[in-house]
N, C-alpha and C. Protein backbone atom coordinates (compact mmCIF):
# COMPACT_ATOMS: atom_id res chain seq x y z
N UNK A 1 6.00 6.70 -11.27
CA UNK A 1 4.82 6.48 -10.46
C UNK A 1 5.17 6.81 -9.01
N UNK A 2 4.06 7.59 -8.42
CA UNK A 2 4.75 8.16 -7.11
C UNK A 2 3.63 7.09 -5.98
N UNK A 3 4.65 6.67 -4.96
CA UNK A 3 4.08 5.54 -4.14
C UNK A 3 4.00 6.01 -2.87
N UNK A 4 3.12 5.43 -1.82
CA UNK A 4 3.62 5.83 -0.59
C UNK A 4 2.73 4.27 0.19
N UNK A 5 3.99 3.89 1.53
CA UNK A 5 3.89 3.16 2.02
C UNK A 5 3.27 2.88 3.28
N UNK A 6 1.95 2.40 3.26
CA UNK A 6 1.42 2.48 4.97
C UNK A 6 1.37 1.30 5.78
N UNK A 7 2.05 0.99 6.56
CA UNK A 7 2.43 -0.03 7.56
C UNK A 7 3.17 0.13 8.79
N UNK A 8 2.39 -0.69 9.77
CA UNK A 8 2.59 -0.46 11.59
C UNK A 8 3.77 -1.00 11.51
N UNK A 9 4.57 -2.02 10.50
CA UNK A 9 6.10 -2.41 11.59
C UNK A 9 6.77 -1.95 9.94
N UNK A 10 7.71 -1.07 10.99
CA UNK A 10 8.75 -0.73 10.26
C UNK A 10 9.95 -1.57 9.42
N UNK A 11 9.92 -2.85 9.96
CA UNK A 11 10.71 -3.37 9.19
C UNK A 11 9.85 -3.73 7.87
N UNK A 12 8.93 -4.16 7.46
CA UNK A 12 8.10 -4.29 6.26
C UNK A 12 8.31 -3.06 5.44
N UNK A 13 7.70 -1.76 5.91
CA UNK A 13 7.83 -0.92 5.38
C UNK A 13 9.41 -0.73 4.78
N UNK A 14 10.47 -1.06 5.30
CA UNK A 14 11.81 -0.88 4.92
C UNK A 14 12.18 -1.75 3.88
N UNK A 15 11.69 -3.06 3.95
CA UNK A 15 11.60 -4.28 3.28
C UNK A 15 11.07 -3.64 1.86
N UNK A 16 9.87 -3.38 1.67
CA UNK A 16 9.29 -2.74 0.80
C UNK A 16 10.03 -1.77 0.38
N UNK A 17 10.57 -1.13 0.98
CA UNK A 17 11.07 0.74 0.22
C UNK A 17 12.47 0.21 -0.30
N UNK A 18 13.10 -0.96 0.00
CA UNK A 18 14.63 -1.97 -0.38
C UNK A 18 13.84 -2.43 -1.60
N UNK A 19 12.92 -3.07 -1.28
CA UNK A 19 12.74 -4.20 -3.19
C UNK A 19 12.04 -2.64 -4.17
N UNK A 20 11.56 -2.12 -3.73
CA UNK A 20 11.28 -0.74 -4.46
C UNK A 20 11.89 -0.08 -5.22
N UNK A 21 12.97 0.14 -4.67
CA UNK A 21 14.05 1.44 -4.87
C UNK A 21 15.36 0.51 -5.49
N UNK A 22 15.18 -0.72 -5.39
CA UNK A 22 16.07 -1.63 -6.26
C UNK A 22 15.74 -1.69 -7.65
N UNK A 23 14.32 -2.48 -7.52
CA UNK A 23 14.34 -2.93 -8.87
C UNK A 23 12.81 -2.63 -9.64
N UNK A 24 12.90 -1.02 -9.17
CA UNK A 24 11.79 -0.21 -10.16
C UNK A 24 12.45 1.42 -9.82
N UNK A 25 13.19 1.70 -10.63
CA UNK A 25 13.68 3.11 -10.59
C UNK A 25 12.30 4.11 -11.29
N UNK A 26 11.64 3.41 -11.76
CA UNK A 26 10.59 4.33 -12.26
C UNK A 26 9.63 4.61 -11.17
N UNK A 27 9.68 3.84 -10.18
CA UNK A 27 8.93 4.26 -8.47
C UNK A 27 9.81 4.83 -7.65
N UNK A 28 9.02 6.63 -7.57
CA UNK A 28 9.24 7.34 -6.59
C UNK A 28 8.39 7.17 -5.08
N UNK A 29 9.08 6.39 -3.90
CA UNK A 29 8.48 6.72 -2.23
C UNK A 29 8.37 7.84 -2.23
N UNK A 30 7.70 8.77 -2.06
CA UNK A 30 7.36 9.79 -1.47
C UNK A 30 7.27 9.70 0.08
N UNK A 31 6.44 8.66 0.02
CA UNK A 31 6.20 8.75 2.11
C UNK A 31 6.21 7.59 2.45
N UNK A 32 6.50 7.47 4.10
CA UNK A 32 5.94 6.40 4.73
C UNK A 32 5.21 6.54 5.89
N UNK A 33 4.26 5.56 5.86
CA UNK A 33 3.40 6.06 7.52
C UNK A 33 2.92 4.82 8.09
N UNK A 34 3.11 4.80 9.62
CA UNK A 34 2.97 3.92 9.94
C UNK A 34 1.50 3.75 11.10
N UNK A 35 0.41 4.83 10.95
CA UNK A 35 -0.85 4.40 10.89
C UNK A 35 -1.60 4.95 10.08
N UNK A 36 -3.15 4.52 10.11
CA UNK A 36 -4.40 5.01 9.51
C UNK A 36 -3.98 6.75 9.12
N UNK A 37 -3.58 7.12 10.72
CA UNK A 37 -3.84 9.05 10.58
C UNK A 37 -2.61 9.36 9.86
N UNK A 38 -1.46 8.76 10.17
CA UNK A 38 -0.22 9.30 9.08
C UNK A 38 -0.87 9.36 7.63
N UNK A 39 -1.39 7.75 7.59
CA UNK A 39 -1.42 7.75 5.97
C UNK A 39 -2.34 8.83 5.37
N UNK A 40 -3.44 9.15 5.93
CA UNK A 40 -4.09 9.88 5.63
C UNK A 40 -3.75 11.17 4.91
N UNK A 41 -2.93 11.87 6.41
CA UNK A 41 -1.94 13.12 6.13
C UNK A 41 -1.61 12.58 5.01
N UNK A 42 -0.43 11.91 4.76
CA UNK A 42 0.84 11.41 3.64
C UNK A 42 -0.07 11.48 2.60
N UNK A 43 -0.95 10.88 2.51
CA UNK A 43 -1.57 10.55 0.86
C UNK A 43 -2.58 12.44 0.67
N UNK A 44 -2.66 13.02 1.37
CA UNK A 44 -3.38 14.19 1.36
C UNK A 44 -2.25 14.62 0.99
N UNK A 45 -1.01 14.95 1.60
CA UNK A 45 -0.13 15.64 0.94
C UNK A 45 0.88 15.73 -0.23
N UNK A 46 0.43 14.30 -0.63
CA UNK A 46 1.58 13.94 -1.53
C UNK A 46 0.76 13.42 -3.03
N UNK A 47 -0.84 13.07 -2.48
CA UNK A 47 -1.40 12.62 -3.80
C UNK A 47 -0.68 11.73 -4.87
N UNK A 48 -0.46 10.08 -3.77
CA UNK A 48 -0.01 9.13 -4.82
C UNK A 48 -0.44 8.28 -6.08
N UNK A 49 0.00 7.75 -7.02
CA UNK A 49 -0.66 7.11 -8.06
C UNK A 49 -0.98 5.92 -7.40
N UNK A 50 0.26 5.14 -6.21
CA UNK A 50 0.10 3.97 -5.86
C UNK A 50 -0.01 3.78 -4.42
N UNK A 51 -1.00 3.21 -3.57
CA UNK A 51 -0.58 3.25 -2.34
C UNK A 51 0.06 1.50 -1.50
N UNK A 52 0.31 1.51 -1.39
CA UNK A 52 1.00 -0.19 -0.35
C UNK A 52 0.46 0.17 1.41
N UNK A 53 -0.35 -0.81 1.75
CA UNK A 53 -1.63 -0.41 2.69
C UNK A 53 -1.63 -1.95 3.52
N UNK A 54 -1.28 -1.65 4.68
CA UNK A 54 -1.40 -2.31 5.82
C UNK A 54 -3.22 -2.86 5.81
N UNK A 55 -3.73 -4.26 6.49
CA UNK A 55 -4.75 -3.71 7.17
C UNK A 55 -4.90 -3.57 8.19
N UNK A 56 -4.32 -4.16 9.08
CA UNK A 56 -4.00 -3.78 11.09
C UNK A 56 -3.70 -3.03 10.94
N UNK A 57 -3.53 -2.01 12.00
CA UNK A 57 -2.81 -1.44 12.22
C UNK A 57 -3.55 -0.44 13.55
N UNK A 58 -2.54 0.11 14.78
CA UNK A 58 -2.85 0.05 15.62
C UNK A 58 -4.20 0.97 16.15
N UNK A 59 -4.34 2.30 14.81
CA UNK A 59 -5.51 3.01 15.46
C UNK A 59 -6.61 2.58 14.59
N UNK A 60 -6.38 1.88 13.48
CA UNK A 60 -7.47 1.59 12.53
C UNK A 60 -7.09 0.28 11.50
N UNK A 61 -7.49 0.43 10.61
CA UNK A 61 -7.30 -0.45 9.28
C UNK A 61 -7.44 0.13 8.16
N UNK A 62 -6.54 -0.40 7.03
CA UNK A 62 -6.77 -0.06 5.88
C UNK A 62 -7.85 0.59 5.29
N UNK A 63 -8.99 -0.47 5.65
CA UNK A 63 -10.47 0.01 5.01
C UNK A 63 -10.89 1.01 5.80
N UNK A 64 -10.62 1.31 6.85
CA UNK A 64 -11.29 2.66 7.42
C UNK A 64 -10.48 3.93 6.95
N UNK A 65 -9.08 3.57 6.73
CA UNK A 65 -8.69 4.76 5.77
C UNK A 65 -9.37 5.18 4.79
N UNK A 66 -9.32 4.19 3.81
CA UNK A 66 -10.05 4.41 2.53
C UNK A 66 -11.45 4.68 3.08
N UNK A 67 -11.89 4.45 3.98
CA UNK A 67 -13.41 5.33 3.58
C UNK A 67 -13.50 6.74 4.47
N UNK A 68 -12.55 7.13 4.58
CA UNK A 68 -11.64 8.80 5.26
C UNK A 68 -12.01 9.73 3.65
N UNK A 69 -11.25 8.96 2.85
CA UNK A 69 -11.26 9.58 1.40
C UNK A 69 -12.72 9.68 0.89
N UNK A 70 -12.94 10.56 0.44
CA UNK A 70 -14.15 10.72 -0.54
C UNK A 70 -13.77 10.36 -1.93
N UNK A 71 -12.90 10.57 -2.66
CA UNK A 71 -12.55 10.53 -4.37
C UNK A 71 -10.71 9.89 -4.18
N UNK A 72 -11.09 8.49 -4.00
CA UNK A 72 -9.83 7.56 -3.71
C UNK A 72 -9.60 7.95 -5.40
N UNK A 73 -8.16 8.21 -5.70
CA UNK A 73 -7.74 8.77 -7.44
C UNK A 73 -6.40 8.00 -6.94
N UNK A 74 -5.67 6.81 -6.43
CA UNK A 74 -4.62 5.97 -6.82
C UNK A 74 -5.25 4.78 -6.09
N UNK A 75 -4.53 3.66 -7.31
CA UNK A 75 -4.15 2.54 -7.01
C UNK A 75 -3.88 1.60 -5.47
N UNK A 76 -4.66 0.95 -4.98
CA UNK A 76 -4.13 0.35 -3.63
C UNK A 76 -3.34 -1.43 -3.24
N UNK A 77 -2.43 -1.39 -3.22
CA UNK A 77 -1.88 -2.98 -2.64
C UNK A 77 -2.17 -3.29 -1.86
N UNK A 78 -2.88 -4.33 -0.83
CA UNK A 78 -2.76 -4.41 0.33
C UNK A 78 -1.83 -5.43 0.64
N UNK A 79 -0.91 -5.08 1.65
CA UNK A 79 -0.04 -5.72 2.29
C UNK A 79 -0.36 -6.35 3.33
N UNK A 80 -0.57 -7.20 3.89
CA UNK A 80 -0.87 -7.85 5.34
C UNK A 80 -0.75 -9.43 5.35
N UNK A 81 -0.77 -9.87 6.79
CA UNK A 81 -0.39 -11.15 7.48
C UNK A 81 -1.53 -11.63 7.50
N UNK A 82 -2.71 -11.64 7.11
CA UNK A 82 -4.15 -11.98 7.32
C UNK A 82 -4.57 -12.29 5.92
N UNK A 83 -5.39 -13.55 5.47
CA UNK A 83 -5.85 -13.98 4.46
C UNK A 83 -7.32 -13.48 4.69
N UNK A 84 -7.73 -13.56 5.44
CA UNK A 84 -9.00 -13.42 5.94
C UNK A 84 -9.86 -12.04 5.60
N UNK A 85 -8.91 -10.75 4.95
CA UNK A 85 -9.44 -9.82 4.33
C UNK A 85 -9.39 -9.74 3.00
N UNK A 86 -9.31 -10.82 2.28
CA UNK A 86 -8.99 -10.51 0.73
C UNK A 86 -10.37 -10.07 -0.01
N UNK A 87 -11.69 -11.01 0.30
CA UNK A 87 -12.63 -10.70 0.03
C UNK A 87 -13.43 -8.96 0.50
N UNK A 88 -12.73 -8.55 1.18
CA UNK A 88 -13.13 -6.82 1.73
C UNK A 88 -12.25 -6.19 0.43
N UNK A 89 -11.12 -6.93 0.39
CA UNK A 89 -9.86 -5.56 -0.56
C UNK A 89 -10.47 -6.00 -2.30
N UNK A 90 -11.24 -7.06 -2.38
CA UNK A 90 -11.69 -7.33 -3.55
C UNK A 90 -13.17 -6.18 -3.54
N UNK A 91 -14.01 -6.05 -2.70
CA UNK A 91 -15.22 -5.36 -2.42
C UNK A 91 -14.41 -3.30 -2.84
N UNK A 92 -12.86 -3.35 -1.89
CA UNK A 92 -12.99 -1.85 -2.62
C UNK A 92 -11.82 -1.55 -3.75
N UNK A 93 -12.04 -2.73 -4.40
CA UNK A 93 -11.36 -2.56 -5.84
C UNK A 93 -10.02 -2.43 -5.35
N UNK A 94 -9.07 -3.19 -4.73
CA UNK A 94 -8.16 -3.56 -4.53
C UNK A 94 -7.07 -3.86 -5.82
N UNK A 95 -6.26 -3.45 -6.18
CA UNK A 95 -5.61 -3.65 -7.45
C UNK A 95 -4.87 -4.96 -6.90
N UNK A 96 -3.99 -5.53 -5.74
CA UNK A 96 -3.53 -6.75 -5.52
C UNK A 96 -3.75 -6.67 -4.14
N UNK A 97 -3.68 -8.16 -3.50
CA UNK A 97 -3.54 -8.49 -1.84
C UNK A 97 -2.62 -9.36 -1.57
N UNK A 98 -1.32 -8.87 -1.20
CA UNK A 98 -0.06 -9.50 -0.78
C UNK A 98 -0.05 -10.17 0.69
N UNK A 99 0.52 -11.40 0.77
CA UNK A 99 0.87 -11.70 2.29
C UNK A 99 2.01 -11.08 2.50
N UNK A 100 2.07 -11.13 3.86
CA UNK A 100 3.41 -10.94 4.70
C UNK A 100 3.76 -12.11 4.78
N UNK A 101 5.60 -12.67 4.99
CA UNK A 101 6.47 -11.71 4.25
C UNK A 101 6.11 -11.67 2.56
N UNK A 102 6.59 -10.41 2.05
CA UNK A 102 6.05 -9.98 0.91
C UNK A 102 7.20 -10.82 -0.10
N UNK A 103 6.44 -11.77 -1.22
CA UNK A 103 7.52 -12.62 -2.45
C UNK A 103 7.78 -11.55 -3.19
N UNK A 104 9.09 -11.20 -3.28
CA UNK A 104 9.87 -10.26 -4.60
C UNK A 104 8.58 -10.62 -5.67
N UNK A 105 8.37 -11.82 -6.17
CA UNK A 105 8.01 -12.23 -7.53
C UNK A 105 6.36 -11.81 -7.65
N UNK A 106 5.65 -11.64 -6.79
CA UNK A 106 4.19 -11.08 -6.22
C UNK A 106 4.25 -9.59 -6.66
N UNK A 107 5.09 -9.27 -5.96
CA UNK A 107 5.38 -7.52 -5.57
C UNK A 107 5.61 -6.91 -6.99
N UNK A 108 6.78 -8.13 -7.72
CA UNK A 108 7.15 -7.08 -9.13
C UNK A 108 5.38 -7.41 -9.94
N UNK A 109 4.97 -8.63 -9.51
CA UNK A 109 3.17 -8.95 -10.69
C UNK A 109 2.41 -7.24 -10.23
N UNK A 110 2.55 -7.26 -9.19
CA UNK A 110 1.63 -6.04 -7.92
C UNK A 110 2.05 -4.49 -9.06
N UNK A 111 3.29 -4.36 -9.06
CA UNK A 111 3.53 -3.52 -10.20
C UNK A 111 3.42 -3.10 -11.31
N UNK A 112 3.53 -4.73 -11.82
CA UNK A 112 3.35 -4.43 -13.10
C UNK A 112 1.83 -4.13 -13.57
N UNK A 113 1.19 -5.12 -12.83
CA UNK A 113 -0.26 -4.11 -12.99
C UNK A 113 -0.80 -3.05 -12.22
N UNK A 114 0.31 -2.53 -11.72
CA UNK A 114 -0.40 -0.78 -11.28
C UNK A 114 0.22 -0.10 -12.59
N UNK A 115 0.76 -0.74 -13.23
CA UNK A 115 1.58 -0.08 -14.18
C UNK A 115 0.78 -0.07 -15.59
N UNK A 116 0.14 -1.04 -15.61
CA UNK A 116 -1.50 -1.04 -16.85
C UNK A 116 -2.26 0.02 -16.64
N UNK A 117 -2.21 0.15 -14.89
CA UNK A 117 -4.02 0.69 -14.92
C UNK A 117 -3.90 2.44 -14.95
């Protein structure tokens, strides 16, 4: 499954690409980006199955990415420090909504059902 990671602080994103690349060898990172316009590029160029999706972030948010896309075709996690958007990531079919810091034991559930769908 090819993944790519969008988040403003780099240590998360690193955090993530460490429990990743540990303990799911069947997930390829392809990218990481750390706003709205990276991710954009990144997921245009790389066309992931799974994406791991900030919603701050400094030029936009998650959800304004996703509505950049016309024919969203992978899976989205959202990652963030905010409870307060779960009901938006439930509205665009959100496959999971993780807090920051991210629980190993969340992240491998977050997988395993990108791994059903």
């Amino acid at each position: 499954m090819n993944v790519i990671i969008i988040d403003d602080e780099s240590a998360v994103r690193n955090t993530l690409t460490a429990l990743l690349g540990d303990g799911y060898p069947d997930l390829k990172i392809l990218a990481q980006a750390a706003s709205v316009e990276e991710g954009l590029e990144a997921i245009g160029r790389h066309h992931p199955d799974l994406v791991f999706l900030d919603v701050e972030m400094p030029d936009g948010t998650g959800f304004d990415l996703l509505k950049m896309i016309p024919d969203i075709n992978f899976r989205v996690v959202f990652i963030t420090g905010h409870q307060k958007y779960a009901l938006d990531a439930i509205k665009v079919s959100a496959l999971d909504y993780l807090l920051k810091p991210v629980d190993a034991g969340e992240l491998k559930l977050a997988v395993e059902k990108a791994r059903l769908v």
